[in-house]
N, C-alpha and C. Protein backbone atom coordinates (compact mmCIF):
# COMPACT_ATOMS: atom_id res chain seq x y z
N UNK A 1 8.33 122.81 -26.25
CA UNK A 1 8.27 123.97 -27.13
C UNK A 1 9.23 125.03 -26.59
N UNK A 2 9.97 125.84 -27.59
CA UNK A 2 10.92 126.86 -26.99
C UNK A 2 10.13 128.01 -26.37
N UNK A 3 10.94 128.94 -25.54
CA UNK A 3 10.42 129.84 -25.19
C UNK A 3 10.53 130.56 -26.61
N UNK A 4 9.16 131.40 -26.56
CA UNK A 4 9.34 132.65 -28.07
C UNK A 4 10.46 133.65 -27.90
N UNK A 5 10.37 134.05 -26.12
CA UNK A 5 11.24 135.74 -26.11
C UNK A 5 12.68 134.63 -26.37
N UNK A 6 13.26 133.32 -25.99
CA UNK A 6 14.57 133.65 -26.56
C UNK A 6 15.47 134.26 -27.45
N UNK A 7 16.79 134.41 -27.11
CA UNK A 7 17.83 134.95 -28.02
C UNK A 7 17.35 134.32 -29.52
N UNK A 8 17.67 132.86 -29.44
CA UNK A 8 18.01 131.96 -30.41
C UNK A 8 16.76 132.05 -31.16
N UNK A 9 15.35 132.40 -30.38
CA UNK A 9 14.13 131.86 -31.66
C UNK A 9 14.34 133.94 -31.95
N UNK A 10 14.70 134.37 -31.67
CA UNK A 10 14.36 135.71 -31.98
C UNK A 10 15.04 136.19 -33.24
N UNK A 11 16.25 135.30 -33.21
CA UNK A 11 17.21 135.46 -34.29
C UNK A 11 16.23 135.00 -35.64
N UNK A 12 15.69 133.58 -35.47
CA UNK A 12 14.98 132.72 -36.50
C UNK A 12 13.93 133.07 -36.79
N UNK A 13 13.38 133.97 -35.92
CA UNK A 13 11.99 135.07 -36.63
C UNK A 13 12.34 136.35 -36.78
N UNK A 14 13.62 136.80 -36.82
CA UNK A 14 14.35 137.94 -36.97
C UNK A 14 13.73 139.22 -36.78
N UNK A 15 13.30 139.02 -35.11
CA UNK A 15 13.08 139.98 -34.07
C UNK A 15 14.11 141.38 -34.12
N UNK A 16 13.19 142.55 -34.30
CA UNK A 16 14.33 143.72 -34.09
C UNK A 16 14.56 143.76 -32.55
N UNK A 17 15.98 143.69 -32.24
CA UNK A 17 16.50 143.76 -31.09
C UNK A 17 15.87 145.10 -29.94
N UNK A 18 15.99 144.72 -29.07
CA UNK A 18 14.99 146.10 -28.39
C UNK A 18 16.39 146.89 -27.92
N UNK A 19 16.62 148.09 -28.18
CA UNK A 19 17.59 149.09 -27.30
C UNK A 19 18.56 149.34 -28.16
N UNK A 20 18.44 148.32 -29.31
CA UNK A 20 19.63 148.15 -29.97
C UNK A 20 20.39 149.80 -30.72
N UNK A 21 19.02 150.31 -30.86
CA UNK A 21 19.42 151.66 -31.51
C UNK A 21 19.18 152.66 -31.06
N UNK A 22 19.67 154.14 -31.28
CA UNK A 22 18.67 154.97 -30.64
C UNK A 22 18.00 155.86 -31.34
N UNK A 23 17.32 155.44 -32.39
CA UNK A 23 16.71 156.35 -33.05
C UNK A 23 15.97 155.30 -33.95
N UNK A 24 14.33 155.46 -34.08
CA UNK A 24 13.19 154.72 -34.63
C UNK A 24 12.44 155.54 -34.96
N UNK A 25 12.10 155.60 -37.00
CA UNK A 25 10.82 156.09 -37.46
C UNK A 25 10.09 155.18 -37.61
N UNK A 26 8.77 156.06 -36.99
CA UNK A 26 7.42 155.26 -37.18
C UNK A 26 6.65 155.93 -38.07
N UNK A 27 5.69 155.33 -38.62
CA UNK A 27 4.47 155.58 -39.38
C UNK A 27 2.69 155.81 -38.52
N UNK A 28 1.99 156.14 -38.31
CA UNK A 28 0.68 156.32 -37.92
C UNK A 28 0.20 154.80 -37.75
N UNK A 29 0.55 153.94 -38.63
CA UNK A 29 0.37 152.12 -38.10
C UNK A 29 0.76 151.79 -37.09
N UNK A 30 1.99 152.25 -36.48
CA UNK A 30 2.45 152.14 -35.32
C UNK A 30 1.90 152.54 -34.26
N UNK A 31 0.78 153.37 -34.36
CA UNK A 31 0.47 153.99 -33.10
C UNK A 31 -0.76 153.13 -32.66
N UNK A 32 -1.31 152.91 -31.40
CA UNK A 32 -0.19 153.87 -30.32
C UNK A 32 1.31 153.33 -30.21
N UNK A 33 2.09 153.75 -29.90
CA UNK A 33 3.36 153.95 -29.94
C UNK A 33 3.82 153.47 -28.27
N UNK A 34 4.63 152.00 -28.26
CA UNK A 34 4.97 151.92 -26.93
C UNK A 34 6.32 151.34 -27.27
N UNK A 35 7.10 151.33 -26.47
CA UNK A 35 8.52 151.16 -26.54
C UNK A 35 8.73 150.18 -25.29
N UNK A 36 9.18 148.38 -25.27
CA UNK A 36 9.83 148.57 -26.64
C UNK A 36 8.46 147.98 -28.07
N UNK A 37 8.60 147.85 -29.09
CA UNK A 37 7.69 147.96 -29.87
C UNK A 37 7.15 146.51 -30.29
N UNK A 38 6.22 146.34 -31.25
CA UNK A 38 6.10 144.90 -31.79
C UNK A 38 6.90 144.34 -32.41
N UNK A 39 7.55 143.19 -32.21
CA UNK A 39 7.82 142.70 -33.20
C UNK A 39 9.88 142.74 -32.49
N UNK A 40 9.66 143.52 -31.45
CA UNK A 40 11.19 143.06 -30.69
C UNK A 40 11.00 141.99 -29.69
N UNK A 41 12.35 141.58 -29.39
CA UNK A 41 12.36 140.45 -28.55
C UNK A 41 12.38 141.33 -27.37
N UNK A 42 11.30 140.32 -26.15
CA UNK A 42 11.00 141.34 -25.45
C UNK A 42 11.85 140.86 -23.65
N UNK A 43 12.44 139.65 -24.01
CA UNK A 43 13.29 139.23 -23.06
C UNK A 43 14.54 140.09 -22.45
N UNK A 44 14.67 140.48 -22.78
CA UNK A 44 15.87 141.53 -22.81
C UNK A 44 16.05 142.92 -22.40
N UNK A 45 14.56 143.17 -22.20
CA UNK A 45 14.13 144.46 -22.56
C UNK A 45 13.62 145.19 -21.05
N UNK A 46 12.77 146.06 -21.34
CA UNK A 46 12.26 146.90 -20.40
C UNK A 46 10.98 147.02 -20.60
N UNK A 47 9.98 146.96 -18.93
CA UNK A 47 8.75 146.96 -19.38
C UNK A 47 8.06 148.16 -20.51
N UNK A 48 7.30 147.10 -20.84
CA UNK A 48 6.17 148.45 -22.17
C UNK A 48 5.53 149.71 -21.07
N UNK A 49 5.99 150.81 -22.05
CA UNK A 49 5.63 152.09 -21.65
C UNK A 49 5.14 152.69 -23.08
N UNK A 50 4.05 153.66 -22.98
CA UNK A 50 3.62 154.20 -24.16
C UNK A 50 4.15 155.32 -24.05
N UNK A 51 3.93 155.76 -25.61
CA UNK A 51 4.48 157.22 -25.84
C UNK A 51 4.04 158.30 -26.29
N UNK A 52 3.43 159.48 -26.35
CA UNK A 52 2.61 160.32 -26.47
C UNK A 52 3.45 160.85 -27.68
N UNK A 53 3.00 160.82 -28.82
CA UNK A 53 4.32 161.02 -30.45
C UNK A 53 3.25 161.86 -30.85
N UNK A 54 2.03 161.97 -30.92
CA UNK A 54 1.04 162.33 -31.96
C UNK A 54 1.17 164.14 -31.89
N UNK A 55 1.41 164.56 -30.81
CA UNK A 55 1.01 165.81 -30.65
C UNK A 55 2.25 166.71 -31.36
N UNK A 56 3.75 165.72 -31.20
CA UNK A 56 4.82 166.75 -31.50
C UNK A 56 5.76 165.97 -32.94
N UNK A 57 5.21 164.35 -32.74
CA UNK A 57 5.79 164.09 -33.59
C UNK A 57 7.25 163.43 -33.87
N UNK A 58 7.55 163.77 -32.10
CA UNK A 58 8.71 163.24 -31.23
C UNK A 58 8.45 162.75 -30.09
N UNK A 59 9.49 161.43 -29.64
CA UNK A 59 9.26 161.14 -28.59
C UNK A 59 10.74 160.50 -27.98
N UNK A 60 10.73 160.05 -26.44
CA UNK A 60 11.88 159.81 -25.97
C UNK A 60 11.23 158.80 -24.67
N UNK A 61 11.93 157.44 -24.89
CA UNK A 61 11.40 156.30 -24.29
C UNK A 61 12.51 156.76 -22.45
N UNK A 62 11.50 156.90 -21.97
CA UNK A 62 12.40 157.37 -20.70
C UNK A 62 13.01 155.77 -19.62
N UNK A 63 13.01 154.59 -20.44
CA UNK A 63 13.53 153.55 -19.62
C UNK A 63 14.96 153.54 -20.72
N UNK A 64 15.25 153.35 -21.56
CA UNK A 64 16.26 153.46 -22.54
C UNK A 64 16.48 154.34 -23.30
N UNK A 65 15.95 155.17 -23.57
CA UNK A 65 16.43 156.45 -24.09
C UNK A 65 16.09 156.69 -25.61
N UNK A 66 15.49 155.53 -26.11
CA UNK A 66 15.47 155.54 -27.42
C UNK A 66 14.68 156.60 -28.09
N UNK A 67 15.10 157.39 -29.12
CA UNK A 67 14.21 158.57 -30.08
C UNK A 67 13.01 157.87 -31.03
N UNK A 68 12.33 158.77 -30.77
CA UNK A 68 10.93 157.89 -32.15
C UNK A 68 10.67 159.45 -32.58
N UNK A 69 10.55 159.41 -34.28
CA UNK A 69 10.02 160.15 -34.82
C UNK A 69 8.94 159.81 -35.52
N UNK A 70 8.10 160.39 -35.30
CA UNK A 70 6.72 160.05 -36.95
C UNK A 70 6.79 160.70 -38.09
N UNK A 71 6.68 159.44 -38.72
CA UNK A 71 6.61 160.20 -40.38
C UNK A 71 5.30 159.78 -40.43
N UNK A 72 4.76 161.02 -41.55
CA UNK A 72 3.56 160.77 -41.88
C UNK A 72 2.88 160.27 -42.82
């Protein structure tokens, strides 16, 4: 069986790339809010850290830098 985090199966379940961007809106489904998120390939990446979004509504993933805003 393949590994899941590969490149190649990540492509074929069309995994959002982790880091790839720097700027991510979320919705209240998303929360809690950890970066990098569900549903990225996580091989690549940096360990999961959560993010405290609820209070301001903004946040800033301090291993990659990435922006999260909430929409509501």
């Amino acid at each position: 069986m393949p590994n899941p985090d590969t490149a190649a199966t990540a492509r074929e379940n069309r995994l959002i790339e982790p880091n790839a961007e720097n700027h991510y809106t979320v919705s209240r489904a998303d929360l809690p809010l950890h970066c990098p998120m569900e549903g990225m390939s996580l091989w690549n990446s940096h360990p999961r850290v959560y993010l405290a979004i609820e209070e301001t509504g903004r946040a800033k993933c301090p291993y990659c830098g990435a922006d999260y805003t909430l929409k509501d």
